[in-house]
Protein backbone atom coordinates (compact mmCIF):
# COMPACT_ATOMS: atom_id res chain seq x y z
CA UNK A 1 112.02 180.47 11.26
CA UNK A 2 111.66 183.50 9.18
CA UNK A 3 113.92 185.35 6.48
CA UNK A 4 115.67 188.19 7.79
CA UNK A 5 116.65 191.00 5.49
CA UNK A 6 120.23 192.41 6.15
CA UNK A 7 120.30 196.32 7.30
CA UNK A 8 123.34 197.32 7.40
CA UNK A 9 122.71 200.59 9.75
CA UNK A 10 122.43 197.64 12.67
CA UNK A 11 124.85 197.50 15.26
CA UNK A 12 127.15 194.53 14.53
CA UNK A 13 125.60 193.08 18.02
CA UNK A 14 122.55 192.89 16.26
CA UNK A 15 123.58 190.59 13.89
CA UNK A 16 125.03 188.29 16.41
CA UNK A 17 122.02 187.57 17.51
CA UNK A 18 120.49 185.92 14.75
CA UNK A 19 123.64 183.84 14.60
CA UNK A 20 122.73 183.10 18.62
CA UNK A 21 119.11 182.07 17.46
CA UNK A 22 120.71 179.63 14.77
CA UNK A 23 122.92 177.94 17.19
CA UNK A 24 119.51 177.48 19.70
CA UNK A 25 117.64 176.20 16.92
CA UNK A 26 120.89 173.24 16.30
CA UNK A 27 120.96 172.88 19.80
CA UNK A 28 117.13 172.37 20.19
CA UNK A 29 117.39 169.43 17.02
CA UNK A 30 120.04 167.19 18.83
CA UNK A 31 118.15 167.75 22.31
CA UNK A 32 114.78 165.77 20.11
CA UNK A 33 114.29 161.58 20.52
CA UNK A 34 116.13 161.54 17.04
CA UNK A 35 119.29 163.56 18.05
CA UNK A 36 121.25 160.55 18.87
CA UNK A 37 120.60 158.96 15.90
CA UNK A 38 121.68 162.22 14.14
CA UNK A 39 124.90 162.52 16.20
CA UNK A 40 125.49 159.03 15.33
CA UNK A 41 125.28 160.00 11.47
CA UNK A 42 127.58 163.31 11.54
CA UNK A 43 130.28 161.66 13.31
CA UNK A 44 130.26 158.17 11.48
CA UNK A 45 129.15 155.97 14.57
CA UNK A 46 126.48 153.22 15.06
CA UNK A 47 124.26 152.08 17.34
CA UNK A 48 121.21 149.93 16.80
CA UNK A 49 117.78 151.43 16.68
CA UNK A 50 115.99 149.80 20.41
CA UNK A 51 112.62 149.37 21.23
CA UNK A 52 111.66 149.03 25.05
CA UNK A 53 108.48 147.88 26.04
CA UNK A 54 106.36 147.18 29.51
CA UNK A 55 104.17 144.27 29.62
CA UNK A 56 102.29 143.07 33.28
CA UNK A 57 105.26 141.12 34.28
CA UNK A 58 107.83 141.34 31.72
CA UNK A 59 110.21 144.46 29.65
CA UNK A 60 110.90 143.40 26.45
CA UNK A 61 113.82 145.09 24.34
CA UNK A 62 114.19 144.61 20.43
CA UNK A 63 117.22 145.78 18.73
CA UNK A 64 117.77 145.95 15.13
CA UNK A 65 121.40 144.39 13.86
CA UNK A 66 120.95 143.31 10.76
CA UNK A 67 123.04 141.18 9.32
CA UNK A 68 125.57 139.92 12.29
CA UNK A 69 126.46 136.83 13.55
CA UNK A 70 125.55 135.16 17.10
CA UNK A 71 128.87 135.47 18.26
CA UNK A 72 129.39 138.90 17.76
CA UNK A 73 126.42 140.02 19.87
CA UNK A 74 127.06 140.76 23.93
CA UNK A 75 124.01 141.49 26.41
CA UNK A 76 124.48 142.12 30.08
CA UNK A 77 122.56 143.24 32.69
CA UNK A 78 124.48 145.38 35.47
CA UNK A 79 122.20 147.24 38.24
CA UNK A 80 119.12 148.25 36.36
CA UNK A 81 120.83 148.49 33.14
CA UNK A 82 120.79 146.63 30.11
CA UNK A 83 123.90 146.75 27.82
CA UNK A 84 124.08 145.13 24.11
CA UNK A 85 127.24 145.52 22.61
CA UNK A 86 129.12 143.85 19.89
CA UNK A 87 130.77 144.44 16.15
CA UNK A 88 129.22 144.24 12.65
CA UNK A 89 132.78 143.22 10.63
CA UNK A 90 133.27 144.94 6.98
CA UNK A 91 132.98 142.94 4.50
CA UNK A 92 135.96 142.49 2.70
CA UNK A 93 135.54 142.78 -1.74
CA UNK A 94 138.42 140.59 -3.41
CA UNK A 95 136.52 141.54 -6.88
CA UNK A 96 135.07 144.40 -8.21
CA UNK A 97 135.00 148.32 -7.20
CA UNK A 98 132.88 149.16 -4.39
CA UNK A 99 130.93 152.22 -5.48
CA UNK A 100 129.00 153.35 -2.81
CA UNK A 101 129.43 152.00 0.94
CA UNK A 102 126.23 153.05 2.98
CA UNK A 103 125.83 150.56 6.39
CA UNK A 104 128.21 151.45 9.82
CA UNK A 105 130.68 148.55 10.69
CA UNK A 106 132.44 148.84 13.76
CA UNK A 107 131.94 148.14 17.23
CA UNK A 108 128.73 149.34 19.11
CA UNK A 109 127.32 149.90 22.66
CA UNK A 110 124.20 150.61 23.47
CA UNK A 111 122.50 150.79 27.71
CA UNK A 112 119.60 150.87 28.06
CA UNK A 113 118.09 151.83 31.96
CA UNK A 114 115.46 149.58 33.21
CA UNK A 115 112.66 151.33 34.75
CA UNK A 116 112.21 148.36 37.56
CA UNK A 117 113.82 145.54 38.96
CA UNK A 118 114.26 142.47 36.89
CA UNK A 119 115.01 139.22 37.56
CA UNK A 120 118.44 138.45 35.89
CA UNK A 121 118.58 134.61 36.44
CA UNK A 122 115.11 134.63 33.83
CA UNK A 123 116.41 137.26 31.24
CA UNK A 124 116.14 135.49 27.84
CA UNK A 125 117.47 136.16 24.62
CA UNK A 126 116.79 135.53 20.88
CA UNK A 127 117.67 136.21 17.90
CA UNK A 128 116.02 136.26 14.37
CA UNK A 129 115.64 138.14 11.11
CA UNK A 130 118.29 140.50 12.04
CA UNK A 131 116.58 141.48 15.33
CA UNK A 132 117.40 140.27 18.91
CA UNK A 133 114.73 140.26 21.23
CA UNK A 134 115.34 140.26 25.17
CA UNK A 135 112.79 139.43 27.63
CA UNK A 136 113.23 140.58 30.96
CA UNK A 137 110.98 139.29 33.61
CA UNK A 138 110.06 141.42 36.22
CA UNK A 139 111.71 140.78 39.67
CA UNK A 140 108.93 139.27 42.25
CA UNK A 141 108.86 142.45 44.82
CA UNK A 142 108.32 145.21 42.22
CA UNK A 143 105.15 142.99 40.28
CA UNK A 144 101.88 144.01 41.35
CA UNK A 145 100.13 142.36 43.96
CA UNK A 146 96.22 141.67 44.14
CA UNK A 147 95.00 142.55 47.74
CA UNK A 148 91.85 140.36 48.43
CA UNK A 149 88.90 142.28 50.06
CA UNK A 150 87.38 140.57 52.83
CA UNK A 151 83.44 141.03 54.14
CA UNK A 152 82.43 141.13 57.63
């Protein structure tokens, strides 16, 4: 973006325009892979970082919650869509002044939309160092199939 020097014998329309380019250019920034994560930041909301990826037979999803507890982690699995949800609880201070308060407490949702079939009766979960892991076999139909070539 370049530096525009005002002229003030422009029509007033003119100047809108640069104004109009502006509000593209902030429109363009929360429309990028990072925008949600930006959103998230300007309006004081959380939502773990997630990591899908595609093996042969299997999606595995890692999500990053630090510091939470078992039992305040949720993960379903709802027609080709894979919700974790849950709530990181403040930590209460009985001593001291808190000086700066930095992490996002609250309660958190994030889908994610499975690009196949799974099989929900294998999905397993786990959950270590802060990040839970889900493995999500894929369902039978949608693997792929090795068609034997025969010789006459």
């Amino acid at each position: 973006m370049a530096l525009i020097r005002f002229n003030r014998t422009e029509s007033p329309l003119s100047r809108f325009q640069g104004l109009a380019q502006l509000r593209e250019e902030m429109d363009r920034l929360f429309e990028l892979p990072f925008g949600d994560f930006v959103e998230q930041r300007l309006f004081n909301e959380w939502a773990p970082a997630v990591d899908l990826y595609e093996e042969k037979d299997r999606f595995i999803v890692k999500a990053e919650l630090p510091g939470m507890e078992k039992k305040d982690i949720d993960v379903s699995l709802h027609e080709g869509a894979l919700t974790i949800s849950g709530e990181r609880r403040y930590e209460e201070r009985k001593e001291g002044t808190t000086h700066r308060t930095e992490r996002f407490y609250g309660k958190f949702q994030r889908t994610v939309t499975l690009p196949t079939k799974v099989d929900a009766d294998k999905v397993k979960a786990s959950y270590k160092d802060g990040v839970l892991t889900i493995t999500l076999p894929k369902a039978e139909e949608v693997k792929p199939k090795q068609i034997e070539v025969h010789v006459k």
